[in-house]
C-alpha atoms as a PDB file:
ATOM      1  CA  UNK A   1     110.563 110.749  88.676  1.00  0.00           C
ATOM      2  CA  UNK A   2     114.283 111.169  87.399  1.00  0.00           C
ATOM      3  CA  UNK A   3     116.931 112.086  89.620  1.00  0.00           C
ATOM      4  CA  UNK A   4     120.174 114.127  87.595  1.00  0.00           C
ATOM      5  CA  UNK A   5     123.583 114.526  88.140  1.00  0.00           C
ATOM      6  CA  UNK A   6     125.863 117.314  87.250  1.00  0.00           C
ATOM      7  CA  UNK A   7     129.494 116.980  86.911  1.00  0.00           C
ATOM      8  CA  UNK A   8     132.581 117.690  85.022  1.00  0.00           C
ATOM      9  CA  UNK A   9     133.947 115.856  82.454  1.00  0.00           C
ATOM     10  CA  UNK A  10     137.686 114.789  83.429  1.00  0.00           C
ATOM     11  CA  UNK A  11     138.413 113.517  79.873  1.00  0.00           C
ATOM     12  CA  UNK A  12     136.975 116.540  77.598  1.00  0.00           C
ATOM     13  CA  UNK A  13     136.788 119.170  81.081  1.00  0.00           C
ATOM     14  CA  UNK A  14     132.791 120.124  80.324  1.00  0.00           C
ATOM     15  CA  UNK A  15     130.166 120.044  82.452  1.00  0.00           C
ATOM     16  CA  UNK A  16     127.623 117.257  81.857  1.00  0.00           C
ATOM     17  CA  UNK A  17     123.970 116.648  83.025  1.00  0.00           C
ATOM     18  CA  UNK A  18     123.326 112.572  83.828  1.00  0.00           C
ATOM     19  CA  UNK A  19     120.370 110.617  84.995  1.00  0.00           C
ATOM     20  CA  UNK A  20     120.971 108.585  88.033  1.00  0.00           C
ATOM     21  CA  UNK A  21     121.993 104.990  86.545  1.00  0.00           C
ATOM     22  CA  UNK A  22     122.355 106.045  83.010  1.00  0.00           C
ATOM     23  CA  UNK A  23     125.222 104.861  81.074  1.00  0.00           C
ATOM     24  CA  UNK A  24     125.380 108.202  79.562  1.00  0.00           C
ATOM     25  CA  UNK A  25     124.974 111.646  79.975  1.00  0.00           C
ATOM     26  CA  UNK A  26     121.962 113.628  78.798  1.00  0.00           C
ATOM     27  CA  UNK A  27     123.934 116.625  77.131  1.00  0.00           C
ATOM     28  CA  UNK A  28     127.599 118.093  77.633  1.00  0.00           C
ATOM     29  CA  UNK A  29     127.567 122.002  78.150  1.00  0.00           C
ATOM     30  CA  UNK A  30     130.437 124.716  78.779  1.00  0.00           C
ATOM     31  CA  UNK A  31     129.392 126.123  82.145  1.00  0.00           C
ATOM     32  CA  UNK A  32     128.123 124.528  85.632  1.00  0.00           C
ATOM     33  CA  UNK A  33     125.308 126.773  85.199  1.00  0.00           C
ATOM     34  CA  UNK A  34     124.335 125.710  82.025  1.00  0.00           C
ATOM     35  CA  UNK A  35     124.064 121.712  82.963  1.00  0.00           C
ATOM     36  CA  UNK A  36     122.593 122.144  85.978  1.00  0.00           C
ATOM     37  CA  UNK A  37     119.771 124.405  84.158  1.00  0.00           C
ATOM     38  CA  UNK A  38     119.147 121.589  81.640  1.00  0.00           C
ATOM     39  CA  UNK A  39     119.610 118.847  84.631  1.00  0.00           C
ATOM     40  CA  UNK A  40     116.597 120.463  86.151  1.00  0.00           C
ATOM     41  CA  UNK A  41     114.264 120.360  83.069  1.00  0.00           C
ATOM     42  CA  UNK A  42     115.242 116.916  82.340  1.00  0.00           C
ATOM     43  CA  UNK A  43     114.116 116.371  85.825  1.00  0.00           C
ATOM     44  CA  UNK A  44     111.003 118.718  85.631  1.00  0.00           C
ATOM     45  CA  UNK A  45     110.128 117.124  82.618  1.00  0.00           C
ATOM     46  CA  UNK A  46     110.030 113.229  83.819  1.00  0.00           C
ATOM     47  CA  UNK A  47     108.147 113.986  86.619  1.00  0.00           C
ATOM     48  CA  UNK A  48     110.413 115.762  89.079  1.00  0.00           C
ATOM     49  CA  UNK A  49     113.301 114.485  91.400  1.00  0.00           C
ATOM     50  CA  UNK A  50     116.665 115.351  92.679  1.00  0.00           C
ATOM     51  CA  UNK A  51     119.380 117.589  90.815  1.00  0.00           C
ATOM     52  CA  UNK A  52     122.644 116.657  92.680  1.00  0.00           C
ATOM     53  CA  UNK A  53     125.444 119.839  91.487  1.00  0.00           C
ATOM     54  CA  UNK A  54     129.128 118.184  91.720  1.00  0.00           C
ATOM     55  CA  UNK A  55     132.202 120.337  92.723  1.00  0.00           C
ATOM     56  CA  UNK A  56     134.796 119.928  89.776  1.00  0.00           C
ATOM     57  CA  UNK A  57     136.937 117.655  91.735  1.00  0.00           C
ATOM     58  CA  UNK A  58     133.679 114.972  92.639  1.00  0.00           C
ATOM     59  CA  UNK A  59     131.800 115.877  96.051  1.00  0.00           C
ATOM     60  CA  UNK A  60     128.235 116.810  96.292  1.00  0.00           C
ATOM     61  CA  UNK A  61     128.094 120.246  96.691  1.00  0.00           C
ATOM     62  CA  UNK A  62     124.664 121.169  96.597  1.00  0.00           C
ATOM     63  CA  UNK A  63     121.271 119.362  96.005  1.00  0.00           C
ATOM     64  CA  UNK A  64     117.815 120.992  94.833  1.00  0.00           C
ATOM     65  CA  UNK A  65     114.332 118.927  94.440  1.00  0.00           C
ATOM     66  CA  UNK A  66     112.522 119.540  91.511  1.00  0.00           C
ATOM     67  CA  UNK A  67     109.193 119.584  91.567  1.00  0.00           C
ATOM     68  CA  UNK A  68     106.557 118.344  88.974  1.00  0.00           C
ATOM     69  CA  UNK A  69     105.716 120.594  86.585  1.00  0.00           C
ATOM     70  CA  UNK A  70     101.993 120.206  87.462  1.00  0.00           C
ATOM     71  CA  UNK A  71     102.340 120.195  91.137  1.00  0.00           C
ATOM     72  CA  UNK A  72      99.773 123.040  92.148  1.00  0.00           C
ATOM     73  CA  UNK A  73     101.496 123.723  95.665  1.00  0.00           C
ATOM     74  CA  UNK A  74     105.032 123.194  95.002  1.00  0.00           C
ATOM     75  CA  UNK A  75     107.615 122.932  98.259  1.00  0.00           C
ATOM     76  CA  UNK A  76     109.430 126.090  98.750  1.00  0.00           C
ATOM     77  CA  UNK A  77     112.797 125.969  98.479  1.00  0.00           C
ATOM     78  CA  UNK A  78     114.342 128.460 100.766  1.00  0.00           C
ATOM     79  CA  UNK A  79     118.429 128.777  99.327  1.00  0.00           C
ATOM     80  CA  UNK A  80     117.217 129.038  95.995  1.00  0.00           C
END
Protein backbone atom coordinates (compact mmCIF):
# COMPACT_ATOMS: atom_id res chain seq x y z
CA UNK A 1 0.00 0.00 0.00
CA UNK A 2 1.32 3.60 -0.99
CA UNK A 3 -0.21 6.57 0.28
CA UNK A 4 0.29 9.97 -2.36
CA UNK A 5 0.39 13.42 -1.97
CA UNK A 6 -0.60 16.14 -4.30
CA UNK A 7 0.65 19.57 -4.09
CA UNK A 8 2.01 22.56 -5.78
CA UNK A 9 5.31 23.28 -6.45
CA UNK A 10 6.27 26.79 -4.77
CA UNK A 11 9.65 26.91 -6.60
CA UNK A 12 8.59 25.93 -10.38
CA UNK A 13 4.38 26.61 -9.45
CA UNK A 14 3.30 22.84 -10.91
CA UNK A 15 1.42 20.46 -9.42
CA UNK A 16 3.30 17.35 -8.24
CA UNK A 17 2.21 13.77 -7.20
CA UNK A 18 4.54 12.37 -4.00
CA UNK A 19 4.59 9.19 -2.05
CA UNK A 20 4.25 9.63 1.61
CA UNK A 21 8.07 9.75 2.88
CA UNK A 22 9.65 10.00 -0.46
CA UNK A 23 12.38 12.37 -0.98
CA UNK A 24 10.94 13.08 -4.27
CA UNK A 25 8.06 13.44 -6.22
CA UNK A 26 6.71 10.81 -8.60
CA UNK A 27 6.01 13.20 -11.67
CA UNK A 28 5.40 17.12 -11.99
CA UNK A 29 2.19 17.95 -14.13
CA UNK A 30 0.42 21.36 -15.21
CA UNK A 31 -3.01 20.94 -13.64
CA UNK A 32 -4.36 19.69 -10.04
CA UNK A 33 -6.33 17.37 -12.01
CA UNK A 34 -3.72 15.92 -13.80
CA UNK A 35 -1.45 14.91 -10.52
CA UNK A 36 -4.03 13.84 -8.61
CA UNK A 37 -5.12 11.40 -11.64
CA UNK A 38 -1.57 9.98 -11.78
CA UNK A 39 -1.38 10.13 -7.70
CA UNK A 40 -4.20 7.67 -7.80
CA UNK A 41 -2.64 5.09 -10.23
CA UNK A 42 0.57 5.27 -8.49
CA UNK A 43 -1.52 4.37 -5.56
CA UNK A 44 -3.79 1.81 -7.44
CA UNK A 45 -0.87 0.35 -8.75
CA UNK A 46 1.19 -0.44 -5.33
CA UNK A 47 -1.57 -1.87 -3.82
CA UNK A 48 -3.97 0.93 -2.95
CA UNK A 49 -3.90 3.69 -0.16
CA UNK A 50 -4.64 7.26 0.48
CA UNK A 51 -4.49 10.20 -2.20
CA UNK A 52 -4.31 13.35 0.03
CA UNK A 53 -5.27 16.63 -2.74
CA UNK A 54 -3.41 19.90 -1.25
CA UNK A 55 -4.97 23.43 -1.67
CA UNK A 56 -2.21 25.61 -3.47
CA UNK A 57 -1.34 27.40 -0.36
CA UNK A 58 -0.66 23.75 1.84
CA UNK A 59 -3.93 22.42 3.72
CA UNK A 60 -5.54 19.16 3.06
CA UNK A 61 -8.35 19.77 1.13
CA UNK A 62 -9.70 16.61 0.23
CA UNK A 63 -8.73 12.88 0.72
CA UNK A 64 -9.92 9.74 -1.46
CA UNK A 65 -8.90 5.89 -0.66
CA UNK A 66 -7.85 3.99 -3.40
CA UNK A 67 -8.64 0.76 -3.61
CA UNK A 68 -6.63 -2.30 -4.96
CA UNK A 69 -6.92 -2.87 -8.28
CA UNK A 70 -8.01 -6.50 -7.62
CA UNK A 71 -10.29 -5.83 -4.80
CA UNK A 72 -13.58 -7.65 -6.04
CA UNK A 73 -15.98 -5.51 -3.70
CA UNK A 74 -14.40 -2.24 -3.62
CA UNK A 75 -15.75 0.52 -0.80
CA UNK A 76 -17.99 2.99 -2.35
CA UNK A 77 -17.00 6.22 -2.25
CA UNK A 78 -19.97 8.45 -2.02
CA UNK A 79 -18.39 12.36 -3.04
CA UNK A 80 -16.70 10.94 -5.82
Amino acid sequence: MANYHVTKDKETGDWKAKREGADRAAGHYDTQAEAEKAAKEFSKNSGGGEVKIHRPDGPIRDSDTVAPGHDPNPPKDARH
